[in-house]
N, C-alpha and C. Protein backbone atom coordinates (compact mmCIF):
# COMPACT_ATOMS: atom_id res chain seq x y z
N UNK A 1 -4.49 -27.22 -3.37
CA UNK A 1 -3.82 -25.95 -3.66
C UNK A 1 -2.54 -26.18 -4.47
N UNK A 2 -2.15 -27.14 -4.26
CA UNK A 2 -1.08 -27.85 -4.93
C UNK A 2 -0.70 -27.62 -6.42
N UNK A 3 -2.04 -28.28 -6.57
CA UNK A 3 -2.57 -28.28 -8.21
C UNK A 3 -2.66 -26.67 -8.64
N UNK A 4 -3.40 -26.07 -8.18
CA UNK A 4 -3.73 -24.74 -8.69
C UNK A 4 -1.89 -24.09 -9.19
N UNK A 5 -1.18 -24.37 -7.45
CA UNK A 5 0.12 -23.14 -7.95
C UNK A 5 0.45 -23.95 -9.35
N UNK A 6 0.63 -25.35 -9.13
CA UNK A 6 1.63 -25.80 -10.73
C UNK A 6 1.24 -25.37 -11.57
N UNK A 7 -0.47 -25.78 -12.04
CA UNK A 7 -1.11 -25.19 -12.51
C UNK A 7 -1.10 -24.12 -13.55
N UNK A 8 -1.47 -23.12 -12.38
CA UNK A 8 -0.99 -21.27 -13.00
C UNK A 8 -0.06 -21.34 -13.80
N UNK A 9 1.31 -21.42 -14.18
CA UNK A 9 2.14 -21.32 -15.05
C UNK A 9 1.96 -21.18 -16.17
N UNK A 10 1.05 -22.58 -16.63
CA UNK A 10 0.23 -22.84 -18.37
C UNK A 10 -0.59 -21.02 -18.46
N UNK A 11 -0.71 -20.62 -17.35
CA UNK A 11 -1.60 -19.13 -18.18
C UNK A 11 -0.79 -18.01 -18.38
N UNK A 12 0.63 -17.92 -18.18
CA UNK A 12 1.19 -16.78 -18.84
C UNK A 12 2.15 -17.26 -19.76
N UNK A 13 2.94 -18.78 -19.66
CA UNK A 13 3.64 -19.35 -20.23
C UNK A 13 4.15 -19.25 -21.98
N UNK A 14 2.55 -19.39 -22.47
CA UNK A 14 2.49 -19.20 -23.51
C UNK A 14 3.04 -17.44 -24.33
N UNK A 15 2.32 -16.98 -23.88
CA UNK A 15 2.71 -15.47 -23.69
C UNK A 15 4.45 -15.27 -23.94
N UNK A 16 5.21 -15.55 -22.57
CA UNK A 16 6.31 -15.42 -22.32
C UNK A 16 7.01 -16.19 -23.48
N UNK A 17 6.94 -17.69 -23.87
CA UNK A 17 7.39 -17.90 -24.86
C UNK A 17 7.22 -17.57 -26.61
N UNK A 18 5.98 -16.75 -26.89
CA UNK A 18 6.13 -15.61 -28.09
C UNK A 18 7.01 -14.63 -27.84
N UNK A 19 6.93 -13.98 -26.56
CA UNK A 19 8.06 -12.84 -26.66
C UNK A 19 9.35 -13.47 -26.58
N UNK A 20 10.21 -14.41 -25.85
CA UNK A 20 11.15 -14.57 -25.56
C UNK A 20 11.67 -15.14 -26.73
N UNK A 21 10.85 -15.86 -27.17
CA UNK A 21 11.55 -17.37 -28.67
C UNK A 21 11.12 -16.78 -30.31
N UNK A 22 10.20 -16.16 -29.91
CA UNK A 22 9.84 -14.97 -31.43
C UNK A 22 9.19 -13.64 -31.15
N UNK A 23 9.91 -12.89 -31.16
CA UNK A 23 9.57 -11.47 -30.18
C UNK A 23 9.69 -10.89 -32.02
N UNK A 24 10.30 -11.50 -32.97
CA UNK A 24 9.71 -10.86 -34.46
C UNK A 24 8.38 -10.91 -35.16
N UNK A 25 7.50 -12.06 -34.64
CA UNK A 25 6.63 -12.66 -35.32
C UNK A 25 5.60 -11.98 -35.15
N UNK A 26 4.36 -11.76 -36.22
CA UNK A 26 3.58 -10.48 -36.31
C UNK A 26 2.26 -11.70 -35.48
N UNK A 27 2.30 -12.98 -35.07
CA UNK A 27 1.48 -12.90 -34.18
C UNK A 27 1.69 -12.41 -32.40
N UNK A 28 3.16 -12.45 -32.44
CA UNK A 28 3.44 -12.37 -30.83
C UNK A 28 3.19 -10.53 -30.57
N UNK A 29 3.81 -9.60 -31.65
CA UNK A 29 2.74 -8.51 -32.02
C UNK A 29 2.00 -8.14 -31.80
N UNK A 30 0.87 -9.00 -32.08
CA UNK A 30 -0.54 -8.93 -32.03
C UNK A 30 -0.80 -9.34 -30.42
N UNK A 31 -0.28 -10.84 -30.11
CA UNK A 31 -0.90 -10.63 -28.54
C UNK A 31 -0.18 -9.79 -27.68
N UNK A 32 0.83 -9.58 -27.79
CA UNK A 32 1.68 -8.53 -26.94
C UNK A 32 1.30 -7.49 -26.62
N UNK A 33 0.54 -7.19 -28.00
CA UNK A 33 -0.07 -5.29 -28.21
C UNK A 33 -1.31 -5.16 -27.02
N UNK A 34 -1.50 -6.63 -26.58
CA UNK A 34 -2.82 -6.29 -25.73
C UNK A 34 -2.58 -6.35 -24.32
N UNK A 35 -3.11 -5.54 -23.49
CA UNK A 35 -3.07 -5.55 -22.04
C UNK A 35 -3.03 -7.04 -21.42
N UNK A 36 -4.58 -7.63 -22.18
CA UNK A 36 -5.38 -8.25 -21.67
C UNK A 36 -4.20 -9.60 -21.43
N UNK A 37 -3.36 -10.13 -21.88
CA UNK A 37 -2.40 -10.96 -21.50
C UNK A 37 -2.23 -11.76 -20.11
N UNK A 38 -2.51 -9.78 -19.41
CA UNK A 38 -2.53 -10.82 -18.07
C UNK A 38 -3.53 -11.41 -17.18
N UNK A 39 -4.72 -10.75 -18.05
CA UNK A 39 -6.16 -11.29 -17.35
C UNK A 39 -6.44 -12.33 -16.80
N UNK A 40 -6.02 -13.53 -17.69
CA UNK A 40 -5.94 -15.07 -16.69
C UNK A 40 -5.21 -14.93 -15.73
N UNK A 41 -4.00 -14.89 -15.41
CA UNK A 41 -3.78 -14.88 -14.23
C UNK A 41 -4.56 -13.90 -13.46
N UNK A 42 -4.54 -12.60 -13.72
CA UNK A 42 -5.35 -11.44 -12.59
C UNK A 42 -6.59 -12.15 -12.02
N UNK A 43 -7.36 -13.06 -13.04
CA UNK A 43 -9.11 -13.77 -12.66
C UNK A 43 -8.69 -14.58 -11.45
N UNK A 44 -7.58 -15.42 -12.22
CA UNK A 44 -7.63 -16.13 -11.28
C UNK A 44 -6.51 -15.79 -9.72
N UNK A 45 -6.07 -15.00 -9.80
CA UNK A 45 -5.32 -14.57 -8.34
C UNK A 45 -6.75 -13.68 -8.05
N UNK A 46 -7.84 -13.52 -8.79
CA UNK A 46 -9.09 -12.63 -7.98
C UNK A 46 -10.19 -14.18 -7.50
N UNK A 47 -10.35 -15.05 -8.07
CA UNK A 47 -10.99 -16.70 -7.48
C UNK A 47 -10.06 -16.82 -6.31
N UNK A 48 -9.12 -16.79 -6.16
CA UNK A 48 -8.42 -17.28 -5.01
C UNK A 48 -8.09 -16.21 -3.92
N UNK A 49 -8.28 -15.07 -3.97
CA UNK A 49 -8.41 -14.01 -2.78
C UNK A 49 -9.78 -13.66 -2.71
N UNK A 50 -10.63 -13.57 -2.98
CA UNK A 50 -11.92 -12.98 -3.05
C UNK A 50 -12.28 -13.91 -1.68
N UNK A 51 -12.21 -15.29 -1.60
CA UNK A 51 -12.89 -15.88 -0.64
C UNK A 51 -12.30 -15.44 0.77
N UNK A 52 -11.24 -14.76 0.71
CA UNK A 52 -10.32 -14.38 2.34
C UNK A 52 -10.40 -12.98 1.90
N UNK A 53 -11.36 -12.49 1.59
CA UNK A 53 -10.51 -11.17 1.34
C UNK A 53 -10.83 -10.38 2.63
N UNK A 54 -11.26 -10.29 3.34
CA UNK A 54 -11.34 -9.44 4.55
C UNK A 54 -10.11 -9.86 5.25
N UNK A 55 -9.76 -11.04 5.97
CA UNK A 55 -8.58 -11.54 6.05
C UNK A 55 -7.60 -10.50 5.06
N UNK A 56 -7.51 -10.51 3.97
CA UNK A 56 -6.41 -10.56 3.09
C UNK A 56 -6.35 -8.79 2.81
N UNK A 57 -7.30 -8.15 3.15
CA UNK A 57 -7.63 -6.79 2.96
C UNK A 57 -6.75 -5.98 4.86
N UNK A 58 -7.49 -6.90 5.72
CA UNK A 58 -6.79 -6.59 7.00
C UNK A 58 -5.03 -7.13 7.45
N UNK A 59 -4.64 -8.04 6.61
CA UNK A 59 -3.28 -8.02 6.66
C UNK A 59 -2.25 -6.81 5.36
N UNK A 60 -3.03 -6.86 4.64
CA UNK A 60 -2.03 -5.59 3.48
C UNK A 60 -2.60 -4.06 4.11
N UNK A 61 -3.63 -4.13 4.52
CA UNK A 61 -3.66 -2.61 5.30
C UNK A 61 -3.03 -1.88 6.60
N UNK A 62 -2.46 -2.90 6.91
CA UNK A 62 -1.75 -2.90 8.17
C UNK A 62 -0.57 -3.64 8.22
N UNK A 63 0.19 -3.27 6.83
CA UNK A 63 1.17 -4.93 6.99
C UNK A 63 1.99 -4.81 8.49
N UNK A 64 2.46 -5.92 8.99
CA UNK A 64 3.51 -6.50 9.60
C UNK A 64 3.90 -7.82 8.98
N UNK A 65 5.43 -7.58 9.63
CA UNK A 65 6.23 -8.54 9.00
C UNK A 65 5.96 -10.20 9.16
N UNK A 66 5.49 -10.19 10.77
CA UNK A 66 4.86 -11.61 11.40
C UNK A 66 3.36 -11.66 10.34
N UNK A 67 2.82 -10.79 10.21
CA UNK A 67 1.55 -11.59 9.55
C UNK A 67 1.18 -11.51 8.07
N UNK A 68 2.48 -10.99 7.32
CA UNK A 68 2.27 -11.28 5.87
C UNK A 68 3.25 -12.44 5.81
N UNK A 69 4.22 -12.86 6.65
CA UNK A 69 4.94 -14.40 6.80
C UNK A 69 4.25 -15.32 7.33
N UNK A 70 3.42 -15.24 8.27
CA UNK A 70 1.93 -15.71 8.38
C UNK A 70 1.11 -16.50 7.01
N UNK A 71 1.17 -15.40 6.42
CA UNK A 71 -0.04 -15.82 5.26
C UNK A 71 0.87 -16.40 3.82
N UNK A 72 2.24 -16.17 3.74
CA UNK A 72 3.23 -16.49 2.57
C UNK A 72 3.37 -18.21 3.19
N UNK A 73 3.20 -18.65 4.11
CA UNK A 73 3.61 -19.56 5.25
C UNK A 73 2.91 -20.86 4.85
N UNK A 74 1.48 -20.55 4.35
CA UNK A 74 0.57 -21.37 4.11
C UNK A 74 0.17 -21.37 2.89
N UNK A 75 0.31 -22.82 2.62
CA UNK A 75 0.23 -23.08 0.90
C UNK A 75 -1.31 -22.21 0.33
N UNK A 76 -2.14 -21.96 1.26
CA UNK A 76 -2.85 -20.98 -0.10
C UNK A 76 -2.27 -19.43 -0.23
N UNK A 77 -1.89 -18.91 0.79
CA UNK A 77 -0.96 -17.76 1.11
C UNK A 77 0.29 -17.69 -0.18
N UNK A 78 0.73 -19.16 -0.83
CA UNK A 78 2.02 -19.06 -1.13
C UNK A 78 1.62 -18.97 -2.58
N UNK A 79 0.39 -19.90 -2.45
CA UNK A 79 -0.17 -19.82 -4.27
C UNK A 79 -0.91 -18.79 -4.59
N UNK A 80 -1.31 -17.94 -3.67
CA UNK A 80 -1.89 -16.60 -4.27
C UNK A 80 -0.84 -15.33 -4.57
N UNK A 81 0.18 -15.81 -3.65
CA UNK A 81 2.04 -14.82 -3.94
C UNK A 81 2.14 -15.15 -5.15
N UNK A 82 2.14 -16.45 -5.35
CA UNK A 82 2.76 -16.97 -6.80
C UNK A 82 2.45 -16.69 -8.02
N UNK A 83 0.86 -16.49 -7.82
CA UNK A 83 0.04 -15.99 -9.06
C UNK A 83 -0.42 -14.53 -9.00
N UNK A 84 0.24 -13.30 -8.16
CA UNK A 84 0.22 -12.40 -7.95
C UNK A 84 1.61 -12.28 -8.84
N UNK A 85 2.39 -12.82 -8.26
CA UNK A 85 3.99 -12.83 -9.36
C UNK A 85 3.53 -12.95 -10.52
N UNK A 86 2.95 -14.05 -11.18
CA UNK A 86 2.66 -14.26 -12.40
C UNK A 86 2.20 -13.37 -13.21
N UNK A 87 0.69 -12.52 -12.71
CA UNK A 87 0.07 -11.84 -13.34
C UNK A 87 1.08 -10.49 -13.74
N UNK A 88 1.66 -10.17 -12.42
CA UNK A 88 2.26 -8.92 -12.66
C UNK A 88 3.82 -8.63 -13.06
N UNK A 89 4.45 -9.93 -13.55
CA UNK A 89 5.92 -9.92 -14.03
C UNK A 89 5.24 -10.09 -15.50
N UNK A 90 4.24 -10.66 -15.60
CA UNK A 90 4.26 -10.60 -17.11
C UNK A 90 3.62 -9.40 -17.71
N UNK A 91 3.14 -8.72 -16.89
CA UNK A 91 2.25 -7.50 -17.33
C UNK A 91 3.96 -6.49 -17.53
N UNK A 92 4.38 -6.71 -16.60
CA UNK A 92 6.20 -5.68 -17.13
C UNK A 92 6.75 -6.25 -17.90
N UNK A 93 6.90 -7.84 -18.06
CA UNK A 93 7.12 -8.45 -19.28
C UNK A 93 6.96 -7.90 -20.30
N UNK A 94 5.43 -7.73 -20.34
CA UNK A 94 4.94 -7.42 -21.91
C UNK A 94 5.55 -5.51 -22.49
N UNK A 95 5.58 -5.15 -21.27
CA UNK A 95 5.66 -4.03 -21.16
C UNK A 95 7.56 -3.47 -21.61
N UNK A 96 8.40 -4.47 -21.34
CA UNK A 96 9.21 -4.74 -21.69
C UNK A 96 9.68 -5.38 -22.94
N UNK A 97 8.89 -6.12 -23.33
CA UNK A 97 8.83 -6.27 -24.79
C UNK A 97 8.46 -5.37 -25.88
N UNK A 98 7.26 -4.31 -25.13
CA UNK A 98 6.58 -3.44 -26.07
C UNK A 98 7.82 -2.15 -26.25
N UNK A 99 8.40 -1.67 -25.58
CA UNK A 99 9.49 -1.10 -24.84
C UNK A 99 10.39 -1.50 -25.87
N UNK A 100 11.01 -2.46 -25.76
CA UNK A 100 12.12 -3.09 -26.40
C UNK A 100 12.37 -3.05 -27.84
N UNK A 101 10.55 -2.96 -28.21
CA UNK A 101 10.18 -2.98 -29.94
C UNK A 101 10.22 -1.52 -30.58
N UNK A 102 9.51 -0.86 -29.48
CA UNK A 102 9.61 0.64 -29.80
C UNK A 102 11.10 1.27 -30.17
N UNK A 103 12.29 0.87 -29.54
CA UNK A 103 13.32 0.97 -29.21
C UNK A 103 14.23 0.62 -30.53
N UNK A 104 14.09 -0.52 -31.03
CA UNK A 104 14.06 -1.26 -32.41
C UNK A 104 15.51 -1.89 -31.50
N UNK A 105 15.59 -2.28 -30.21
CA UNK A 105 16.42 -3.61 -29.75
C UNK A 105 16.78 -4.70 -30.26
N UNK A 106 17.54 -5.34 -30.17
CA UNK A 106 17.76 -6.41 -30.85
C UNK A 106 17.01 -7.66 -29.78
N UNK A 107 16.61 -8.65 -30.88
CA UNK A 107 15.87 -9.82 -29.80
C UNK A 107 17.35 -10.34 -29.00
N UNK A 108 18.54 -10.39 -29.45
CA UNK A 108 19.62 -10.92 -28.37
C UNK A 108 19.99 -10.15 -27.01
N UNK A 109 19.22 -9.18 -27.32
CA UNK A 109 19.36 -8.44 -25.69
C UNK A 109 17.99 -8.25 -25.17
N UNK A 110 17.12 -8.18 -26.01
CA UNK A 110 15.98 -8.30 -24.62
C UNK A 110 15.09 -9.35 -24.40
N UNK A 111 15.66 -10.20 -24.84
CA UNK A 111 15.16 -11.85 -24.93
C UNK A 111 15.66 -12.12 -23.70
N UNK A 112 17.00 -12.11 -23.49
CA UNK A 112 17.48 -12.38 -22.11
C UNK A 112 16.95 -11.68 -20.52
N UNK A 113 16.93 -10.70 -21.42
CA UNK A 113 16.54 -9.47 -20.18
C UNK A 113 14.72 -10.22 -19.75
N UNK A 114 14.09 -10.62 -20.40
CA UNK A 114 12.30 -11.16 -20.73
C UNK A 114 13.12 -12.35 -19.09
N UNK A 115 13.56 -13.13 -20.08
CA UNK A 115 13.92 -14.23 -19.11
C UNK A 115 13.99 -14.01 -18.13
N UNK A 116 14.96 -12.97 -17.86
CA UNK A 116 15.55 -12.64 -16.36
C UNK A 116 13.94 -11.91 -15.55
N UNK A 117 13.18 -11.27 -16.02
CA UNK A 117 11.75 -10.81 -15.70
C UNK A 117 11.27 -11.85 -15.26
N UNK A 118 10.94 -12.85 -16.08
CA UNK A 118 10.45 -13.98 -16.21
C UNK A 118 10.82 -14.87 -14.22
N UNK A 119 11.69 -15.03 -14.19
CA UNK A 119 12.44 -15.98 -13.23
C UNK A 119 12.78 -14.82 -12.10
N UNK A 120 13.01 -13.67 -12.08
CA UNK A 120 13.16 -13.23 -10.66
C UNK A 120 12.39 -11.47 -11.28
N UNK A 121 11.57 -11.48 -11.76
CA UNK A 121 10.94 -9.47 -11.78
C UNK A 121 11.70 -8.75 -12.05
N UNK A 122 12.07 -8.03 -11.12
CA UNK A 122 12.21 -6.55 -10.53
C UNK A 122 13.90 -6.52 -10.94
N UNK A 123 14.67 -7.62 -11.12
CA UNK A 123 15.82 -7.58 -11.75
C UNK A 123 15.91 -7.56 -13.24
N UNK A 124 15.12 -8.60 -13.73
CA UNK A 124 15.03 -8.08 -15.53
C UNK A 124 14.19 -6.73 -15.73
N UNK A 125 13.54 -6.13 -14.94
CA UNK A 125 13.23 -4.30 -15.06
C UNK A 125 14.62 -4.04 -15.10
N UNK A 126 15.02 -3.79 -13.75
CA UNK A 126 16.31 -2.85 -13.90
C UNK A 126 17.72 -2.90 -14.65
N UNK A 127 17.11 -4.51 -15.06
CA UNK A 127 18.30 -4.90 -16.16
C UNK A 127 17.66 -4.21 -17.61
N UNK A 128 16.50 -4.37 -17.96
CA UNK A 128 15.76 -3.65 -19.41
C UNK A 128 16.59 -1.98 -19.10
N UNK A 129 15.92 -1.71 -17.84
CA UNK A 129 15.90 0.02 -17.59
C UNK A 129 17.73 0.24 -17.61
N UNK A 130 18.45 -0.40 -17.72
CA UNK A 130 20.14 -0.15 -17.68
C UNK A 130 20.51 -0.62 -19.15
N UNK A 131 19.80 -1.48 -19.84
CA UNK A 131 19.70 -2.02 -21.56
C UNK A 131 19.49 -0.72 -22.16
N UNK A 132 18.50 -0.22 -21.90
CA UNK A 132 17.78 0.74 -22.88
C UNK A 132 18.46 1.85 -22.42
N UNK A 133 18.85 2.45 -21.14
CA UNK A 133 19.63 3.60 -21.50
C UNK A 133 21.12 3.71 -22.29
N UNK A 134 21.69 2.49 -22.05
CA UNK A 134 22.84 2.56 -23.03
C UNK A 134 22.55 2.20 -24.22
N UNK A 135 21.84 1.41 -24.56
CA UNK A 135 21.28 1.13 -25.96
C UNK A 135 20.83 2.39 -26.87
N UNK A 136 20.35 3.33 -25.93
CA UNK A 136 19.58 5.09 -26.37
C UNK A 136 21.08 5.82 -26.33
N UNK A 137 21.69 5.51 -25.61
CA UNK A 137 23.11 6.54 -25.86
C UNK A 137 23.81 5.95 -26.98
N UNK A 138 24.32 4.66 -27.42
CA UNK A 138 24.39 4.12 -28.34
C UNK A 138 24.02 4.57 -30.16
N UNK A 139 22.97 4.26 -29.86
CA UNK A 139 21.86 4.77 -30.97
C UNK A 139 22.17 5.87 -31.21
N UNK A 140 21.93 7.44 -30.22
CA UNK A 140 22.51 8.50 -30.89
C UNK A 140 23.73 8.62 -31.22
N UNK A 141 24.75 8.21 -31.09
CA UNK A 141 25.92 8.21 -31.39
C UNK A 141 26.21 8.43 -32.99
């Protein structure tokens, strides 16, 4: 299981470094423009729950705190968190990039903001979502 979490990384990696290191370039564009980005990871966080999924269906339908620390607890528990992270920070990633372009942002502010997605989620959102409203008040000015 070891292998798998390190692993995972190489499948959004690439991704993250078109948007973050050339978020101008008309190929990062092109893969950005597509959903499908996060499909490798989604396949594979679906290979690695599918085999527990009754298990894994009866602890999220009923969460408690003891038995989703339970299942985060144990290295396959921790590598299916991990690549649940993966699939779905980069899917707001991208979404944040697409966002960012629409916006006509500069890559020095939402390059950082990618990163911060990148390494902890739900803080480079609310850092994009606090970018872009002053960036939009800005702009009309």
């Amino acid at each position: 299981m070891a292998t798998v979490f390190q692993a995972s990384f190489v499948l959004v990696a690439p991704f993250w470094l078109l948007m973050i290191l050339a978020p101008g370039w008309r190929v990062t564009r092109r893969v950005a423009g597509s959903a499908w980005i996060a499909a490798p990871a989604a396949l594979l966080y679906l290979v690695l729950v599918v085999p527990d999924l009754p298990g894994v269906l009866a602890a999220v339908a009923s969460p408690e705190l003891e038995t989703i620390a339970a299942l985060l607890a144990m290295p396959a528990g921790a590598t299916v968190a991990w690549v649940h992270f993966l699939a779905f920070d980069l899917f707001v990633g991208r979404w944040i990039y697409l966002d960012a372009r629409s916006r006509n942002m500069p890559p020095w502010l939402s390059s950082p903001l990618l990163l911060l997605t990148l390494m902890l989620g739900p803080t480079g959102l609310v850092g994009h979502l606090l970018a872009r409203m002053r960036y939009d008040r800005a702009s009309d000015r």
